[in-house]
PDB file of N, CA and C in Angstrom:
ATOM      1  N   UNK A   1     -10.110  10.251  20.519  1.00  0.00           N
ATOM      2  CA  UNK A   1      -9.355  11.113  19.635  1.00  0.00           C
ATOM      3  C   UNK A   1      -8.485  10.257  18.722  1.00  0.00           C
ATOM      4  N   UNK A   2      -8.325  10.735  17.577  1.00  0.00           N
ATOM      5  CA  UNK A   2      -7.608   9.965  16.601  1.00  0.00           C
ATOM      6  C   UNK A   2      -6.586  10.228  16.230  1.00  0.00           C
ATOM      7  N   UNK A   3      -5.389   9.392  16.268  1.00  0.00           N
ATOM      8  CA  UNK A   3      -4.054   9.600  16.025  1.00  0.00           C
ATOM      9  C   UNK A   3      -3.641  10.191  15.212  1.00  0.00           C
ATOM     10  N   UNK A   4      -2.855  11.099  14.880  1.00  0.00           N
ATOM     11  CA  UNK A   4      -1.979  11.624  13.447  1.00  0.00           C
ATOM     12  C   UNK A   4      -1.280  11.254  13.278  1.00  0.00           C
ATOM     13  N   UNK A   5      -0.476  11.226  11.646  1.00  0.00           N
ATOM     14  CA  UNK A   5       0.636  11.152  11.294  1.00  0.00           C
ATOM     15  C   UNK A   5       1.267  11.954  10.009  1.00  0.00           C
ATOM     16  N   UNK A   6       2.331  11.974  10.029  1.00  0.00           N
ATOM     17  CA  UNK A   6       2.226  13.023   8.942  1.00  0.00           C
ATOM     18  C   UNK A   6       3.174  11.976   7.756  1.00  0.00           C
ATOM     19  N   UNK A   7       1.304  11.753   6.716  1.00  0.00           N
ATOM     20  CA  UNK A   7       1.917  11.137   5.809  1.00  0.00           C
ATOM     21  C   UNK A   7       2.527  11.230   4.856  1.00  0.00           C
ATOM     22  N   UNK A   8       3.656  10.046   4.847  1.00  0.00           N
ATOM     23  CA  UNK A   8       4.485   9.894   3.566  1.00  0.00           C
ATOM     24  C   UNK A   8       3.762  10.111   2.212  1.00  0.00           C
ATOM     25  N   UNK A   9       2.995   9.908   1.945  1.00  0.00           N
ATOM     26  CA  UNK A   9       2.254   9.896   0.718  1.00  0.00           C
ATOM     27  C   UNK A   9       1.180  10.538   0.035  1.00  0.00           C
ATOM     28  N   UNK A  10       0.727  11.177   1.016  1.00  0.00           N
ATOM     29  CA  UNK A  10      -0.247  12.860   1.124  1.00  0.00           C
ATOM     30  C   UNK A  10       0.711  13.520   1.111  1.00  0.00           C
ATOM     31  N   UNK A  11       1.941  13.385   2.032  1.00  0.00           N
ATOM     32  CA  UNK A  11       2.375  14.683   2.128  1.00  0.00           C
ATOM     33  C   UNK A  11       1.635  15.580   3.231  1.00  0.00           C
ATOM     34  N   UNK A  12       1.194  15.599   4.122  1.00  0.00           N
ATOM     35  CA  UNK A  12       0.334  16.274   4.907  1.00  0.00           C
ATOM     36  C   UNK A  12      -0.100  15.189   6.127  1.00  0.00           C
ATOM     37  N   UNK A  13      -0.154  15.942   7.286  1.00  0.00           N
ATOM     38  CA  UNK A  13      -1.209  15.243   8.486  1.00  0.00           C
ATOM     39  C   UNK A  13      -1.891  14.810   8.313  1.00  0.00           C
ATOM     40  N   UNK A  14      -2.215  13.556   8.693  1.00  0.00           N
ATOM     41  CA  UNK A  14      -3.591  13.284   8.326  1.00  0.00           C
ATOM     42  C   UNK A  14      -3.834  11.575   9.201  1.00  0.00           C
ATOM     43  N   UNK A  15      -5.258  11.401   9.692  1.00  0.00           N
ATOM     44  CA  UNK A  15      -5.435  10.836  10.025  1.00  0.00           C
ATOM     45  C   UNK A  15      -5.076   9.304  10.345  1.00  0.00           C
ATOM     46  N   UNK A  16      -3.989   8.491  11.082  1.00  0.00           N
ATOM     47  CA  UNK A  16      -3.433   7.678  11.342  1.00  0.00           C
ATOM     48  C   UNK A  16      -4.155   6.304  11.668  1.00  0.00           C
ATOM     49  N   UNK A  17      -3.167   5.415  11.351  1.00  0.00           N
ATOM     50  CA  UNK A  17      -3.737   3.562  11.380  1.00  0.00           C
ATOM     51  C   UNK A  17      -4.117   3.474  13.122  1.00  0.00           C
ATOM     52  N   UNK A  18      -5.013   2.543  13.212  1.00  0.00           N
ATOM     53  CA  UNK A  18      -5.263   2.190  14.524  1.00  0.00           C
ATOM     54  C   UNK A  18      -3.875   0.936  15.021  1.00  0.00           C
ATOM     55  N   UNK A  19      -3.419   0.271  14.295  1.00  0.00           N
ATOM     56  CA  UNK A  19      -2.949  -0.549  14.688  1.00  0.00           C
ATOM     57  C   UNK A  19      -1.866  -1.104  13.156  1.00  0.00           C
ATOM     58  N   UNK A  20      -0.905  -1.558  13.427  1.00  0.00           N
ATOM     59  CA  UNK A  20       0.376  -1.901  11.968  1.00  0.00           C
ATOM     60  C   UNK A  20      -0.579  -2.697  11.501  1.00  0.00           C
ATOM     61  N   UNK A  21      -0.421  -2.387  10.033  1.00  0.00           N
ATOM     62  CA  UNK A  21      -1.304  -3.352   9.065  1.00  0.00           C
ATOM     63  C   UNK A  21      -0.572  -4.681   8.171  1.00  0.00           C
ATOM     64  N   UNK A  22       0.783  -4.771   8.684  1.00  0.00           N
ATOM     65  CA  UNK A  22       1.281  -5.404   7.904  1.00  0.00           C
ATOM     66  C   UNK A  22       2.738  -5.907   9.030  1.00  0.00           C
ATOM     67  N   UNK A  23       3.142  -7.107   9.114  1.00  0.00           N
ATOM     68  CA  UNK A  23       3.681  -7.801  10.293  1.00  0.00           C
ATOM     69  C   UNK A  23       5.502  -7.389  10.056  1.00  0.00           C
ATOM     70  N   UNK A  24       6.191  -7.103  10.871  1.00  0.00           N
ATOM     71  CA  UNK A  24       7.505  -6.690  11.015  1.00  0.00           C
ATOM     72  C   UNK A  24       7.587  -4.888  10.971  1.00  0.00           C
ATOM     73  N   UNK A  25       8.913  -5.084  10.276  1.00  0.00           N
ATOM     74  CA  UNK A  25       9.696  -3.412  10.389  1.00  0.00           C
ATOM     75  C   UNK A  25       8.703  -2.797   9.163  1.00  0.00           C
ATOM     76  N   UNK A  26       8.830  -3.621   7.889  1.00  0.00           N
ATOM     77  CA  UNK A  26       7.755  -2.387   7.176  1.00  0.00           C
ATOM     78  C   UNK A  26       6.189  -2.568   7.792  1.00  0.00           C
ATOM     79  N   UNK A  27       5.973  -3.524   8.025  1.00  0.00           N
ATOM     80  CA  UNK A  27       4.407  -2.547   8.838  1.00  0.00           C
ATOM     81  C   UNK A  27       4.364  -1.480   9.881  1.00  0.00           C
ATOM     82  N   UNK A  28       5.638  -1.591  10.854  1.00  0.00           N
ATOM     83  CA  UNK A  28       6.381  -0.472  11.903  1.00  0.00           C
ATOM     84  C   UNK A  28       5.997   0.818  10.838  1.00  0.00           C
ATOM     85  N   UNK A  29       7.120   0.626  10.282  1.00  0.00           N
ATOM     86  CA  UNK A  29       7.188   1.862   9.486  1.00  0.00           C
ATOM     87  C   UNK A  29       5.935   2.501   8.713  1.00  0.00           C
ATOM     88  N   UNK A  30       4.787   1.570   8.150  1.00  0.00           N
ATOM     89  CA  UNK A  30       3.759   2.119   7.530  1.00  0.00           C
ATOM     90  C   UNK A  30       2.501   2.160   8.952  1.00  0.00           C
ATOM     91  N   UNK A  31       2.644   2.123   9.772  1.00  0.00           N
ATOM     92  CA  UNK A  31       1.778   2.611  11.302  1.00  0.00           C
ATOM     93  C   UNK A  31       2.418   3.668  11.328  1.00  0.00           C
ATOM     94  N   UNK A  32       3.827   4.290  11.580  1.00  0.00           N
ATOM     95  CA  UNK A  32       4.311   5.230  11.641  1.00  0.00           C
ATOM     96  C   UNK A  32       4.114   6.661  10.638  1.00  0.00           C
ATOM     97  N   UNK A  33       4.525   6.410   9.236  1.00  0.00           N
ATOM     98  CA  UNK A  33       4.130   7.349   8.553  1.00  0.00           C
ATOM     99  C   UNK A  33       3.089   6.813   7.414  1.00  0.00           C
ATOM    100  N   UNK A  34       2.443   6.453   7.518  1.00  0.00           N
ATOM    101  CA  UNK A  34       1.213   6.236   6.547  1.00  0.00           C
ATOM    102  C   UNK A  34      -0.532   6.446   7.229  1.00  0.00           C
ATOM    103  N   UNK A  35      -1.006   7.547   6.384  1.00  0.00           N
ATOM    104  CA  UNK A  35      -2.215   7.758   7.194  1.00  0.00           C
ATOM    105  C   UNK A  35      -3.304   6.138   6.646  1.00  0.00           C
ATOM    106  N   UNK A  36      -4.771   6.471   7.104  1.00  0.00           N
ATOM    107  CA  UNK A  36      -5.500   5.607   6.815  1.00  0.00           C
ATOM    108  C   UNK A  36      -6.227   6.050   4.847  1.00  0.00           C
ATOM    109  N   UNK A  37      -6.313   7.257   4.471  1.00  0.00           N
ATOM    110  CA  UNK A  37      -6.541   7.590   3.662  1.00  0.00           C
ATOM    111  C   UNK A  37      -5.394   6.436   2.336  1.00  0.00           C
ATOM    112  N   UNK A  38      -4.102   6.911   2.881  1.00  0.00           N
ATOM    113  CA  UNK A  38      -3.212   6.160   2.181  1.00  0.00           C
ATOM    114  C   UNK A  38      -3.363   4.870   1.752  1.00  0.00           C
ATOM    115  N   UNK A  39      -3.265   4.278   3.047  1.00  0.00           N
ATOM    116  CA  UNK A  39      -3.672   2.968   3.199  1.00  0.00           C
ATOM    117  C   UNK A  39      -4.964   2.047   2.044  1.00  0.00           C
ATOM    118  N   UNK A  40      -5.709   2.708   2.106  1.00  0.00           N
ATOM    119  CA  UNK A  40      -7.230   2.634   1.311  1.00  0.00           C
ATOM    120  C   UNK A  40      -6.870   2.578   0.002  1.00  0.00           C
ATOM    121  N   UNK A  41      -5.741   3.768  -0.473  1.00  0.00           N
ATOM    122  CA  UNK A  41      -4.837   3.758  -1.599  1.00  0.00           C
ATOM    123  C   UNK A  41      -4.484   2.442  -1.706  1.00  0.00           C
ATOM    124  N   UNK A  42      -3.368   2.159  -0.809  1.00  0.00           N
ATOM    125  CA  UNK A  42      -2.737   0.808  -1.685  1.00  0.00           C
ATOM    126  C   UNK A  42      -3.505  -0.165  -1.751  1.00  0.00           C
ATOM    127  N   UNK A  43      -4.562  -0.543  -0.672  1.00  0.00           N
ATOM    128  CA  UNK A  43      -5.401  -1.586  -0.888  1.00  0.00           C
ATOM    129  C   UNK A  43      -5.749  -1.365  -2.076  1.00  0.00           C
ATOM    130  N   UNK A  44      -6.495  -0.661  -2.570  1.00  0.00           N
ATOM    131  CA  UNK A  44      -6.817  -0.310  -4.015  1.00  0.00           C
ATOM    132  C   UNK A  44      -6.652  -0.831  -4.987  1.00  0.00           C
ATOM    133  N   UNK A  45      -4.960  -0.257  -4.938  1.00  0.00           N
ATOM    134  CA  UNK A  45      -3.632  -0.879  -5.370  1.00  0.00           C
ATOM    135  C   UNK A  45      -3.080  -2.190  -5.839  1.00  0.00           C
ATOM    136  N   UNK A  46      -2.881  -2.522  -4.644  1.00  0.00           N
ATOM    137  CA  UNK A  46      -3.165  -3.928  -4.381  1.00  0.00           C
ATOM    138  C   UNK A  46      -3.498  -5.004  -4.881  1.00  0.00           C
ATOM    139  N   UNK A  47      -5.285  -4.431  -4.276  1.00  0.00           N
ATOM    140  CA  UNK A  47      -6.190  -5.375  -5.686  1.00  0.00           C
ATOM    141  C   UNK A  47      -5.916  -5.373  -7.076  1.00  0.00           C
ATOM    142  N   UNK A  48      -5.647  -4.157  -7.617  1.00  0.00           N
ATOM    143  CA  UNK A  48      -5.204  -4.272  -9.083  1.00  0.00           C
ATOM    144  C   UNK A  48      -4.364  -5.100  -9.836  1.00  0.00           C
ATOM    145  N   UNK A  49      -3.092  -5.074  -8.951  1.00  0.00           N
ATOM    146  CA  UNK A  49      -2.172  -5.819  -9.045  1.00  0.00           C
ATOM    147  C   UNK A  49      -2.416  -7.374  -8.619  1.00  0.00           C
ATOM    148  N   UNK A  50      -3.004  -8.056  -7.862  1.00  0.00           N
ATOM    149  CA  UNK A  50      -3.614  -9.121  -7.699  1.00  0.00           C
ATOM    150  C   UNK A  50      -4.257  -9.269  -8.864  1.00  0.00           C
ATOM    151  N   UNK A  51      -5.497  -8.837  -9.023  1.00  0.00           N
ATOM    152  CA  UNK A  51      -6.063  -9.362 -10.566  1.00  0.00           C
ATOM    153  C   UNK A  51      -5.497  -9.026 -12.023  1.00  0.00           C
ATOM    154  N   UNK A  52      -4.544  -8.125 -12.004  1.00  0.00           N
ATOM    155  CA  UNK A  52      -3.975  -7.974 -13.469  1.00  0.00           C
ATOM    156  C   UNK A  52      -2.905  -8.942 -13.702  1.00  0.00           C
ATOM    157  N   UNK A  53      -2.022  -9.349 -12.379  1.00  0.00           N
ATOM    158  CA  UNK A  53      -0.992 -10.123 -12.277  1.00  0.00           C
ATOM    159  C   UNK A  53      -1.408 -11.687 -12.372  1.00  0.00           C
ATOM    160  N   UNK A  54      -2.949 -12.011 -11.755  1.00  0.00           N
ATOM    161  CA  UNK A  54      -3.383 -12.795 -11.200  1.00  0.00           C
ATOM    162  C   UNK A  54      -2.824 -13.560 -10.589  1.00  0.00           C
ATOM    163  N   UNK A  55      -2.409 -12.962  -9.235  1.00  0.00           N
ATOM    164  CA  UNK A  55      -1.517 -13.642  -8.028  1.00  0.00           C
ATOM    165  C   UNK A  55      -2.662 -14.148  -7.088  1.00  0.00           C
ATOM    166  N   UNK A  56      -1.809 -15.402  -6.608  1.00  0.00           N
ATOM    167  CA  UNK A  56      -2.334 -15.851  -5.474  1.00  0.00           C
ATOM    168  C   UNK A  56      -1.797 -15.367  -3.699  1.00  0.00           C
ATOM    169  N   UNK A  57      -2.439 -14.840  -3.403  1.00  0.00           N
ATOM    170  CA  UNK A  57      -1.614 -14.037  -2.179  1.00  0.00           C
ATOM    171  C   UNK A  57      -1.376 -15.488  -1.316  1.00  0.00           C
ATOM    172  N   UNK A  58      -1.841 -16.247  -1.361  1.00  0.00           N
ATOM    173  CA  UNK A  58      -1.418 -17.532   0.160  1.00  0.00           C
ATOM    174  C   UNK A  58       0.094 -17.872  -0.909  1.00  0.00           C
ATOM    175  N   UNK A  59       0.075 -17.828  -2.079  1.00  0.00           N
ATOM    176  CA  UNK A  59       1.830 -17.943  -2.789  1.00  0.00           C
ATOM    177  C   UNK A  59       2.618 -17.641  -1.850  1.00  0.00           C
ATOM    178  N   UNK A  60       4.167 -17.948  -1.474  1.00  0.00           N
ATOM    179  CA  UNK A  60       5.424 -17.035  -1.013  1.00  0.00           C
ATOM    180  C   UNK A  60       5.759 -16.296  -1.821  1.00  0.00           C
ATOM    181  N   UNK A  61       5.668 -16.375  -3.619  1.00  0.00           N
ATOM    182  CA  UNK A  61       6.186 -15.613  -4.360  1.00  0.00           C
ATOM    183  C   UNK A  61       5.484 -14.716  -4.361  1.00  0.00           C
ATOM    184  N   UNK A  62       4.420 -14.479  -4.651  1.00  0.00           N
ATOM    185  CA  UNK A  62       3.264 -13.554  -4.880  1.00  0.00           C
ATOM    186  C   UNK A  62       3.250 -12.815  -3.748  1.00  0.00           C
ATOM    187  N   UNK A  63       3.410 -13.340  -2.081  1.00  0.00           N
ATOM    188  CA  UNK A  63       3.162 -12.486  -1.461  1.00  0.00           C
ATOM    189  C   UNK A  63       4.668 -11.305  -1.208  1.00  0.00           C
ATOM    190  N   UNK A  64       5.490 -12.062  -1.325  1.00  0.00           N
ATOM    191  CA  UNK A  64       7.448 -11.284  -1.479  1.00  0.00           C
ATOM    192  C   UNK A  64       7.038 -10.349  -2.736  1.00  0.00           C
ATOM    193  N   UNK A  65       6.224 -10.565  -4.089  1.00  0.00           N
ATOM    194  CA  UNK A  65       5.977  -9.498  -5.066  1.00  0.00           C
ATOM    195  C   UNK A  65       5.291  -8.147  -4.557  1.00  0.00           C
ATOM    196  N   UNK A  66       3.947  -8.428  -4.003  1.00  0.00           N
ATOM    197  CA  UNK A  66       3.087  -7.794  -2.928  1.00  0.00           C
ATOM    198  C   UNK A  66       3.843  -7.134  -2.232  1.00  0.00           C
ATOM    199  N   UNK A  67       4.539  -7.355  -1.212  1.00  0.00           N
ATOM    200  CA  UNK A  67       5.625  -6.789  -0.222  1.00  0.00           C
ATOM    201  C   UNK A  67       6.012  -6.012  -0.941  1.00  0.00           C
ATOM    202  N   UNK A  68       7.110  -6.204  -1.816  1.00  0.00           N
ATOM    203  CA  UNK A  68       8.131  -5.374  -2.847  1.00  0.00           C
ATOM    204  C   UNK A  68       7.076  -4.073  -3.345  1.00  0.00           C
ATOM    205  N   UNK A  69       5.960  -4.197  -3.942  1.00  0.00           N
ATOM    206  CA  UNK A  69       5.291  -3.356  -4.204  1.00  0.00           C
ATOM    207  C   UNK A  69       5.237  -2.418  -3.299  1.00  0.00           C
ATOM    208  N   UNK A  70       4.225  -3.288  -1.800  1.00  0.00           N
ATOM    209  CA  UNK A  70       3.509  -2.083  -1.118  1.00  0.00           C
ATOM    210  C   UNK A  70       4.650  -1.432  -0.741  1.00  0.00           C
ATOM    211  N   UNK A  71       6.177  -1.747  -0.163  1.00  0.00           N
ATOM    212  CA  UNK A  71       7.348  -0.739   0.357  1.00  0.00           C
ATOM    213  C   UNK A  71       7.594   0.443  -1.367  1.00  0.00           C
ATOM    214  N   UNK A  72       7.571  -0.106  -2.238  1.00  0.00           N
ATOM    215  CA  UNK A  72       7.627   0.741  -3.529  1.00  0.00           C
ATOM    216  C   UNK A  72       6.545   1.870  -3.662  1.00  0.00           C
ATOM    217  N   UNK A  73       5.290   1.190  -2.978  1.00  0.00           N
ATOM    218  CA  UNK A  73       4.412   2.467  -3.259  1.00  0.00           C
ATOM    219  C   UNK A  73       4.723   3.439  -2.071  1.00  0.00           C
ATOM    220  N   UNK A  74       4.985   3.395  -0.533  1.00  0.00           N
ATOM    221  CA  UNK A  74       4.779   4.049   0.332  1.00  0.00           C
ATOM    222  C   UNK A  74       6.467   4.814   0.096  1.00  0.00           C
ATOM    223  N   UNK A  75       7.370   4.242  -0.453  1.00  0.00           N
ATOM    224  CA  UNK A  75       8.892   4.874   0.225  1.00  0.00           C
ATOM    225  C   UNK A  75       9.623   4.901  -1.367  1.00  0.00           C
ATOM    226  N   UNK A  76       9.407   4.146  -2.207  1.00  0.00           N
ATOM    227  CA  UNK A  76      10.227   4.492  -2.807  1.00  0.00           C
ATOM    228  C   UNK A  76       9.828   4.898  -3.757  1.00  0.00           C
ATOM    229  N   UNK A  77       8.844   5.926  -4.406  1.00  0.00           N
ATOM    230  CA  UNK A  77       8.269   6.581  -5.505  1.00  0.00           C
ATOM    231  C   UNK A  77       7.332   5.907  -6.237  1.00  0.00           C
ATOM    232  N   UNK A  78       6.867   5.277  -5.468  1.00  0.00           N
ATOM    233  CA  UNK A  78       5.651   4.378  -6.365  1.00  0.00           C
ATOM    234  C   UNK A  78       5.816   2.946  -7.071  1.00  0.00           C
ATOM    235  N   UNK A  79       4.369   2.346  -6.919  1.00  0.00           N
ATOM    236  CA  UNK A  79       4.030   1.414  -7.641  1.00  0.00           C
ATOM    237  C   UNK A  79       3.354   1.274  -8.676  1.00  0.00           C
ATOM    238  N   UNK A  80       3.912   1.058 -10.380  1.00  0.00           N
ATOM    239  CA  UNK A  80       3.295   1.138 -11.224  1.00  0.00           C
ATOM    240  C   UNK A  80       2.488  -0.278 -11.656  1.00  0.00           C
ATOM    241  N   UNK A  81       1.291   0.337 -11.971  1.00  0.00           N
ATOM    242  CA  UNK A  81       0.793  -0.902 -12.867  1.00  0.00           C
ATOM    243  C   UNK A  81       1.081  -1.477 -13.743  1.00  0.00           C
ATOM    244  N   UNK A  82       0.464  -2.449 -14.376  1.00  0.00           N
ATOM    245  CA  UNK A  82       1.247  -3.088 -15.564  1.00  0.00           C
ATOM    246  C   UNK A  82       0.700  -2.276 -16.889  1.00  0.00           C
ATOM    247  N   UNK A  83       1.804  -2.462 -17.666  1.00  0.00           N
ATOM    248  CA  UNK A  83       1.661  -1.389 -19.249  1.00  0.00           C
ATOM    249  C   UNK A  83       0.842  -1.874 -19.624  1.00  0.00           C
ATOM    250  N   UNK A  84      -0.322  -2.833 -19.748  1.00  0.00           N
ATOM    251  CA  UNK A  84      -1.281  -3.663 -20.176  1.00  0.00           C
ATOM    252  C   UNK A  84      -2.487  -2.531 -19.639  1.00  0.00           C
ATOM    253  N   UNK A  85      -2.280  -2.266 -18.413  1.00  0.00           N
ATOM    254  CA  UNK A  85      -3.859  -1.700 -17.528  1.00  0.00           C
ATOM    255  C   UNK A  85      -4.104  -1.026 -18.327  1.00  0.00           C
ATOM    256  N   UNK A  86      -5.883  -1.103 -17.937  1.00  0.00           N
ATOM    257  CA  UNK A  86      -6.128   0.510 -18.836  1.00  0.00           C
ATOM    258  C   UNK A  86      -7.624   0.482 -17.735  1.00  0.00           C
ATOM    259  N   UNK A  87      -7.406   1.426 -16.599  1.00  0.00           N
ATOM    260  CA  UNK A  87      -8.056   1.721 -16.065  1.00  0.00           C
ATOM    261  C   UNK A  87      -9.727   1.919 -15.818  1.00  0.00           C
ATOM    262  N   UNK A  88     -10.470   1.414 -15.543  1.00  0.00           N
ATOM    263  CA  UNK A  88     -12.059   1.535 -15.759  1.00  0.00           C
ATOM    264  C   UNK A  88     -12.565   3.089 -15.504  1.00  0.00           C
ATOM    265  N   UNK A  89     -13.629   2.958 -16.934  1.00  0.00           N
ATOM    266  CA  UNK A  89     -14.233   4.498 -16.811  1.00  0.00           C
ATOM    267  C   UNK A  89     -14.785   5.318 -15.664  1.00  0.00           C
ATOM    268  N   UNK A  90     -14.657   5.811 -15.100  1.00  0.00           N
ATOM    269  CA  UNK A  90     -15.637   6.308 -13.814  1.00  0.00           C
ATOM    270  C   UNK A  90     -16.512   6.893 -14.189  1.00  0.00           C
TER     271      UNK A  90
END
């Protein structure tokens, strides 16, 4: 059976992390209220910001930018892209 949580970012129940995806209190906190749907989100995310920024994640800076983001997307109203993006057609 698969865990719930009722996510921060749906807004709704929904299917929960197997295990913290990210090491300390904010990965605590995103095992806690962040479903896996979410999650998939910021990876997404993530990547975008990695290649538009073109960060190196093994960086300290890049990865403290990363950090700052993913707590921005899950808690504090979002993570915007850069005014440059312009999203690919689907």
């Amino acid at each position: 059976m698969s865990r719930k949580v009722n996510c921060i970012l749906l807004g709704k129940e929904a299917e929960g992390l197997e295990y913290a995806p990210y090491p300390g209190e904010l990965g605590q906190r995103i095992y806690d209220q962040v479903s896996k749907e979410a999650w998939q989100r910021w990876l997404a995310h993530q990547t975008m910001l990695i290649n538009e920024y073109r960060l190196t994640p093994i960086e300290p800076d890049s990865r403290r930018f990363l950090e700052q983001e993913m707590e921005k997307f899950f808690f504090a109203g979002g993570s915007a892209a850069p005014q440059e993006f312009v999203p690919p057609e689907q």
